[in-house]
Protein backbone atom coordinates (compact mmCIF):
# COMPACT_ATOMS: atom_id res chain seq x y z
CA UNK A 1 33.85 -23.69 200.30
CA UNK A 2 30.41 -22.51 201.08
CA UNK A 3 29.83 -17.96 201.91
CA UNK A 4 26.49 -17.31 202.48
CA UNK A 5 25.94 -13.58 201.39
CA UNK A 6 22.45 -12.93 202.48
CA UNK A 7 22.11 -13.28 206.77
CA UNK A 8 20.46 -11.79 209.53
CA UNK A 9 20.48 -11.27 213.15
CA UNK A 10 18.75 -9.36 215.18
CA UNK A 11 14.78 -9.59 216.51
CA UNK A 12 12.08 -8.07 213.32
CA UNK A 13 8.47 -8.70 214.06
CA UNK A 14 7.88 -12.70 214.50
CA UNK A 15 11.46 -13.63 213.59
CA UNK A 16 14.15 -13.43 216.25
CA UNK A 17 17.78 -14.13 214.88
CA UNK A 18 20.44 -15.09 216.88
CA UNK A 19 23.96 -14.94 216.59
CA UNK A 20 24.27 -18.25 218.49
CA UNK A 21 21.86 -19.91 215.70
CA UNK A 22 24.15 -18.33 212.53
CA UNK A 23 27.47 -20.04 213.73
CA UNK A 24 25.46 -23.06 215.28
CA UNK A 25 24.17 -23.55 211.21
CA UNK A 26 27.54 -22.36 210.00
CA UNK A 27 29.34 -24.71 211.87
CA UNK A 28 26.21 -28.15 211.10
CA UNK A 29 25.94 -26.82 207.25
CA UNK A 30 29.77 -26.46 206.48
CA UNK A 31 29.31 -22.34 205.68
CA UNK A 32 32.69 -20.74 206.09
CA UNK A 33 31.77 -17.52 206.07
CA UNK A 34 28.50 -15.37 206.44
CA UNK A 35 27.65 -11.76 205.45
CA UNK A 36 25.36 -10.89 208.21
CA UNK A 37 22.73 -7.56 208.16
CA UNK A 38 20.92 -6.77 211.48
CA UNK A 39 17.40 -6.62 211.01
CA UNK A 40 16.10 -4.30 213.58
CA UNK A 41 16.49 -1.60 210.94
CA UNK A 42 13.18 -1.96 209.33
CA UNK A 43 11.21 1.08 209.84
CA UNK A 44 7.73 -0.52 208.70
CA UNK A 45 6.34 -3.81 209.51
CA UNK A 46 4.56 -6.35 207.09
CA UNK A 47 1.52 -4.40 206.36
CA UNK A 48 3.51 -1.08 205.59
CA UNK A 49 2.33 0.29 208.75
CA UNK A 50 5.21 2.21 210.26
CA UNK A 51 6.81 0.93 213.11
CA UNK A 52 6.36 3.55 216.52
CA UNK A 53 9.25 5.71 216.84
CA UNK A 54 10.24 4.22 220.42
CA UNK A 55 10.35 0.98 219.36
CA UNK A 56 12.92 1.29 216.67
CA UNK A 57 16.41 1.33 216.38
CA UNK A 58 19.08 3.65 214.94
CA UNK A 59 20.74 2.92 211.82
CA UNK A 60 24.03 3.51 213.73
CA UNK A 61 22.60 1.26 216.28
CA UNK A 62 22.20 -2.01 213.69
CA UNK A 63 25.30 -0.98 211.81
CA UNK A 64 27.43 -1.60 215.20
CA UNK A 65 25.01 -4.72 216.04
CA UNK A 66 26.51 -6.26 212.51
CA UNK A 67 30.00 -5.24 213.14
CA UNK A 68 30.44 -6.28 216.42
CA UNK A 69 29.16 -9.82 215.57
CA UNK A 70 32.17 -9.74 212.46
CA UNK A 71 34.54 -8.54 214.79
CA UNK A 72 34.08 -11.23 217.11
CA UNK A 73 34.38 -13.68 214.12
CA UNK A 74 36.74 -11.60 211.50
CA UNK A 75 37.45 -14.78 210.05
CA UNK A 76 34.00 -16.01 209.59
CA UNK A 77 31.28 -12.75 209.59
CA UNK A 78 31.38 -9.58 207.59
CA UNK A 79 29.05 -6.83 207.81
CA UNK A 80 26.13 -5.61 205.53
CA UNK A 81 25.13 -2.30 207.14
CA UNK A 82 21.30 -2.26 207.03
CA UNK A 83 20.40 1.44 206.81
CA UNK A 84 17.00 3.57 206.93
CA UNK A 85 16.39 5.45 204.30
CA UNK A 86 13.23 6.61 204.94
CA UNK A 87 13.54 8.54 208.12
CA UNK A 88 17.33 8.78 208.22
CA UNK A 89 20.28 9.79 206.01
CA UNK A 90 23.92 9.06 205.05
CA UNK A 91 25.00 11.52 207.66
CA UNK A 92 28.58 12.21 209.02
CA UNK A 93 27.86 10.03 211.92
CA UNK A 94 27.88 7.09 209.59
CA UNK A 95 30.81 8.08 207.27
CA UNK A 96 32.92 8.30 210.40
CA UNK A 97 31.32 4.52 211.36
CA UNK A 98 32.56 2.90 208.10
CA UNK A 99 36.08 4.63 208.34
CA UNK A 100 36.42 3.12 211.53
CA UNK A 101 35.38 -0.31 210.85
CA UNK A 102 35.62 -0.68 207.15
CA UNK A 103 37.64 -3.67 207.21
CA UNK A 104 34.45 -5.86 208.49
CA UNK A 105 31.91 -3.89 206.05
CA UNK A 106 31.51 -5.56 202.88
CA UNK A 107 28.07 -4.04 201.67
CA UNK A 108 25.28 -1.33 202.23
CA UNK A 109 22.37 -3.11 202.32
CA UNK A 110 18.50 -1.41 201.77
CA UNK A 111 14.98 -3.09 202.60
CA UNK A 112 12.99 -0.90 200.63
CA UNK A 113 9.77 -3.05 201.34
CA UNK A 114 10.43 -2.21 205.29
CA UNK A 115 11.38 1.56 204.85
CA UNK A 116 8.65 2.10 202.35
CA UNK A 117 10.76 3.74 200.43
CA UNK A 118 11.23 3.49 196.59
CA UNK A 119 14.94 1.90 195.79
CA UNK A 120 15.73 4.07 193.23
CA UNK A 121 14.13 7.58 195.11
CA UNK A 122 15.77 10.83 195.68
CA UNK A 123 16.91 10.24 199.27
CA UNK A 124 18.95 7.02 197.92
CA UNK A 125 21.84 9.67 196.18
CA UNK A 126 23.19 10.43 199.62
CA UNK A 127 23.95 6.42 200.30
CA UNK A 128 25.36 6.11 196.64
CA UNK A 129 27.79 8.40 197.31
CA UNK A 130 28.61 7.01 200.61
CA UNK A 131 28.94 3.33 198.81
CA UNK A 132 31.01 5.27 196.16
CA UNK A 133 33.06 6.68 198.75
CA UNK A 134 34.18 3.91 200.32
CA UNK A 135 33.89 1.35 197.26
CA UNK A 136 31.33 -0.64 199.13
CA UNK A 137 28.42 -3.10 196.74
CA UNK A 138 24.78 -1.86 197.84
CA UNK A 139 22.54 -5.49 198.14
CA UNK A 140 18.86 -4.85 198.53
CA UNK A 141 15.72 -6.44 199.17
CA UNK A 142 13.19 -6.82 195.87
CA UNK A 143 9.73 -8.28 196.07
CA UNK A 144 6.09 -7.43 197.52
CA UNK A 145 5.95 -3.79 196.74
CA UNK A 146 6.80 -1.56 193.72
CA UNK A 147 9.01 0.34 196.39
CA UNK A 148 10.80 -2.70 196.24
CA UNK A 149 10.59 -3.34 192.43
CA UNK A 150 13.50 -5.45 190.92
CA UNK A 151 12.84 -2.66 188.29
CA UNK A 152 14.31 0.06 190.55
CA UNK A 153 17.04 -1.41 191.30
CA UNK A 154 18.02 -1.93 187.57
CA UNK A 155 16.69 1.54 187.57
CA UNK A 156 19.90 2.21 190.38
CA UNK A 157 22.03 0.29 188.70
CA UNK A 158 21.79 1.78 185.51
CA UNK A 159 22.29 5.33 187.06
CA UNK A 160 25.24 4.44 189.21
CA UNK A 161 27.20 2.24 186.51
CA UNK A 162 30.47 2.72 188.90
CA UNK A 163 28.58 0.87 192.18
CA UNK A 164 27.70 -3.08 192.12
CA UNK A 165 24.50 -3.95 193.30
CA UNK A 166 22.77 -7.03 194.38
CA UNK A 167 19.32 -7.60 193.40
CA UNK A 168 18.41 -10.05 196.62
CA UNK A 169 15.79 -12.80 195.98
CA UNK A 170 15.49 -11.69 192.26
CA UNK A 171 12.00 -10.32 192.98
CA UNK A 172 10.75 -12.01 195.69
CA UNK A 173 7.47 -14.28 195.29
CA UNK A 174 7.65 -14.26 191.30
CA UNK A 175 9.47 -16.76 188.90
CA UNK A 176 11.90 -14.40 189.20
CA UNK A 177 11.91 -14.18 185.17
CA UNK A 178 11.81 -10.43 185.50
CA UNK A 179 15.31 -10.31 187.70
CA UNK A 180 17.05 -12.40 185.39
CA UNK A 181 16.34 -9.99 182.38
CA UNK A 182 17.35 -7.06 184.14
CA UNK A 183 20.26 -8.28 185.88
CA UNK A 184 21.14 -9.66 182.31
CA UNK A 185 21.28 -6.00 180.61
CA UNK A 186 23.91 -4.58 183.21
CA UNK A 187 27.62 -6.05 184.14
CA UNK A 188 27.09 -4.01 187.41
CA UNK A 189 24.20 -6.14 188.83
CA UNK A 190 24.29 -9.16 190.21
CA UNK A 191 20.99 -11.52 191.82
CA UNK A 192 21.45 -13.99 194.80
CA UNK A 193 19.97 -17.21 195.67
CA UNK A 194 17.71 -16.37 198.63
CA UNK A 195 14.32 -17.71 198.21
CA UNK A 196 15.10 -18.48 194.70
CA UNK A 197 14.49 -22.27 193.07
CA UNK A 198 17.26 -24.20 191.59
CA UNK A 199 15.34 -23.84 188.71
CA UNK A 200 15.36 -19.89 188.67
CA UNK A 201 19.26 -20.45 189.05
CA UNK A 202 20.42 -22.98 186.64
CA UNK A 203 17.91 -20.41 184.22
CA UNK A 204 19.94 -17.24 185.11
CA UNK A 205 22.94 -19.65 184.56
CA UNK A 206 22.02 -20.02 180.80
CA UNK A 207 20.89 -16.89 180.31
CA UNK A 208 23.25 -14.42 181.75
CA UNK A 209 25.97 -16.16 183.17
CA UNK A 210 27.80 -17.91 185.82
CA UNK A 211 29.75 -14.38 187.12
CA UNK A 212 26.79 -12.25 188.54
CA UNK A 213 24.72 -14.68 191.15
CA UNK A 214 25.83 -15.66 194.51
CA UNK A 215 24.27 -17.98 197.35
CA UNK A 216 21.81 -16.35 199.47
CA UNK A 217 19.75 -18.15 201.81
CA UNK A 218 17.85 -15.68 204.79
CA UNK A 219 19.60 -17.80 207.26
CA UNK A 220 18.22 -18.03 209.93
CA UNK A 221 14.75 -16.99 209.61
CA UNK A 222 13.31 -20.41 209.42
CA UNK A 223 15.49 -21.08 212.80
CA UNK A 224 18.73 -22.61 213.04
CA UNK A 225 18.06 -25.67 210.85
CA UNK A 226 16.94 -23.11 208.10
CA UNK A 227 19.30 -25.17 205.52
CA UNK A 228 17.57 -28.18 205.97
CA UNK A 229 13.87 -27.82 206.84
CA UNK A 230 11.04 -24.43 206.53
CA UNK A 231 9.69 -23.62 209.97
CA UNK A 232 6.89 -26.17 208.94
CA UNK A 233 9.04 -29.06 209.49
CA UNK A 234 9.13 -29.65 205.69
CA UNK A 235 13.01 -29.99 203.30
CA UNK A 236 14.24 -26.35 202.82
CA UNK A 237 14.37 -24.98 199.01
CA UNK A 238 18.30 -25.43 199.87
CA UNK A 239 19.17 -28.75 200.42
CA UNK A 240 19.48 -28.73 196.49
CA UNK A 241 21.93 -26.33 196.58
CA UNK A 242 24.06 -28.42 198.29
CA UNK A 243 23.01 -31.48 196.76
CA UNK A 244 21.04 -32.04 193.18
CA UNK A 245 22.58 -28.57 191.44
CA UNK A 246 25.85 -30.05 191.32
CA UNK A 247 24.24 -32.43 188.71
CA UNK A 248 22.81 -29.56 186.81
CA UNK A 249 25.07 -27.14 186.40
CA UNK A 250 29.21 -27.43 185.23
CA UNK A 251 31.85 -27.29 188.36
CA UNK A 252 33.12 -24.06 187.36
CA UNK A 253 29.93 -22.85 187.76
CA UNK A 254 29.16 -24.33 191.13
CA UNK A 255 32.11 -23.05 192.58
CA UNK A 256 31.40 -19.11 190.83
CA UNK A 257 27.72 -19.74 192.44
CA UNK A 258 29.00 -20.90 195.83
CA UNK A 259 31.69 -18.49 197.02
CA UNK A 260 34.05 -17.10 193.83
CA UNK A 261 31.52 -14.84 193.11
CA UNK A 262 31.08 -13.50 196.65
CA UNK A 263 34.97 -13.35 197.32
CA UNK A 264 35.48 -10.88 194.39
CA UNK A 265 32.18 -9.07 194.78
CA UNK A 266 32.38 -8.37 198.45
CA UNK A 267 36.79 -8.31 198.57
CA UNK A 268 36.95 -11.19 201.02
């Protein structure tokens, strides 16, 4: 069994996600299940410039674009609710959203690179208590700004010691040393995979444990072949996930890595 706990849909600057390419890579890859984030949240684009009012899109507006897909495919797709907190809030609006659909919710999930908004700020206290409330794991984005610090999540994490969180790519662009300390110090943090080298992996492995890292991949920002080749035409960072780190790591752990881990993170 293969659950992939870091996916998108939805169109964000050059990358254009499709539903149709998730379960068309689901179905080629053997992935049994996907937790899937809608990626028209972002509220600034790749230069931190912020993104003009009319062309974004609601929080409420990506949270239903996320559950619809895992309604359509309960058995396959859950939800992680990609939410804005720089110009929006954990308003009534979206409480009443989650009670209605929290059976296909299985995270909150924060891009604090795209909202330009530090992970571990003020504003973030209203979403804690709405992950608290409804006993939901918060997964966000680290890497390429210090909004988006794997510090400030630990920073979160250490705060909230009641609320999981997922440190996603363990500090994106970096050997991803830093993640694996932090994430180390704190039973309520966990990393995933996507982005990450075996090598980072089979490290956090030995150095923290088997129980806090899950498979991650971005699928499908590299297209719908994003498990096998980049967008360059060259072998994806994955295909040793599926092949080589069986060799490097004990079966136990493999199996933790590649879906026990999500099943009793996420409650699937």
């Amino acid at each position: 069994m293969i659950i992939d706990t870091h996916v998108h849909i939805g169109k964000m600057f050059e990358f254009d996600m499709k539903k149709e390419e998730v379960l068309y890579s689901m179905e080629r890859y053997g992935i049994d299940y996907s937790i899937v984030s809608d990626c028209r949240a972002a509220e600034f684009d790749g230069e931190l410039n912020p993104i003009p009012p009319e062309e974004q899109f609601s929080q409420l507006e990506c949270a239903r674009g996320a559950v619809d897909f895992a309604k359509q495919y309960p058995d396959r797709i859950g939800a992680a609710l990609w939410l804005k907190p720089f110009g929006e809030c954990a308003d009534r609006v979206l409480y009443d959203f989650i009670e209605e659909n929290r059976k296909y919710i299985k995270a909150l999930k924060f891009h604090p690179y795209n909202s330009d908004y530090p992970f571990d700020g003020k504003k973030m206290e209203g979403y804690m208590e709405l992950a608290r409330h409804f006993s939901l794991p918060v997964v966000s984005h680290t890497g390429g700004s210090d909004a988006a610090s794997c510090k400030r999540v630990y920073n979160m994490a250490k705060r909230h010691p009641d609320i999981n969180f997922v440190m996603m790519h363990m500090g994106l662009g970096t050997d991803n040393s830093e993640a694996i300390e932090l994430i180390g110090r704190l039973p309520n943090l966990y990393g995933d995979t996507a982005w990450v080298p075996v090598e980072s992996t089979v490290k956090f492995i030995n150095e923290v444990n088997d129980d806090r890292i899950m498979f991650g991949s971005d699928n499908p920002i590299d297209g719908k072949d994003t498990y096998s080749e980049n967008r360059m035409g060259q072998p994806s960072m994955y295909l040793p996930y599926f092949n080589e780190l069986k060799d490097l790591i004990s079966e136990d752990s493999y199996k933790k890595l590649m879906y026990l881990n999500a099943k009793r993170l996420f409650k699937l």
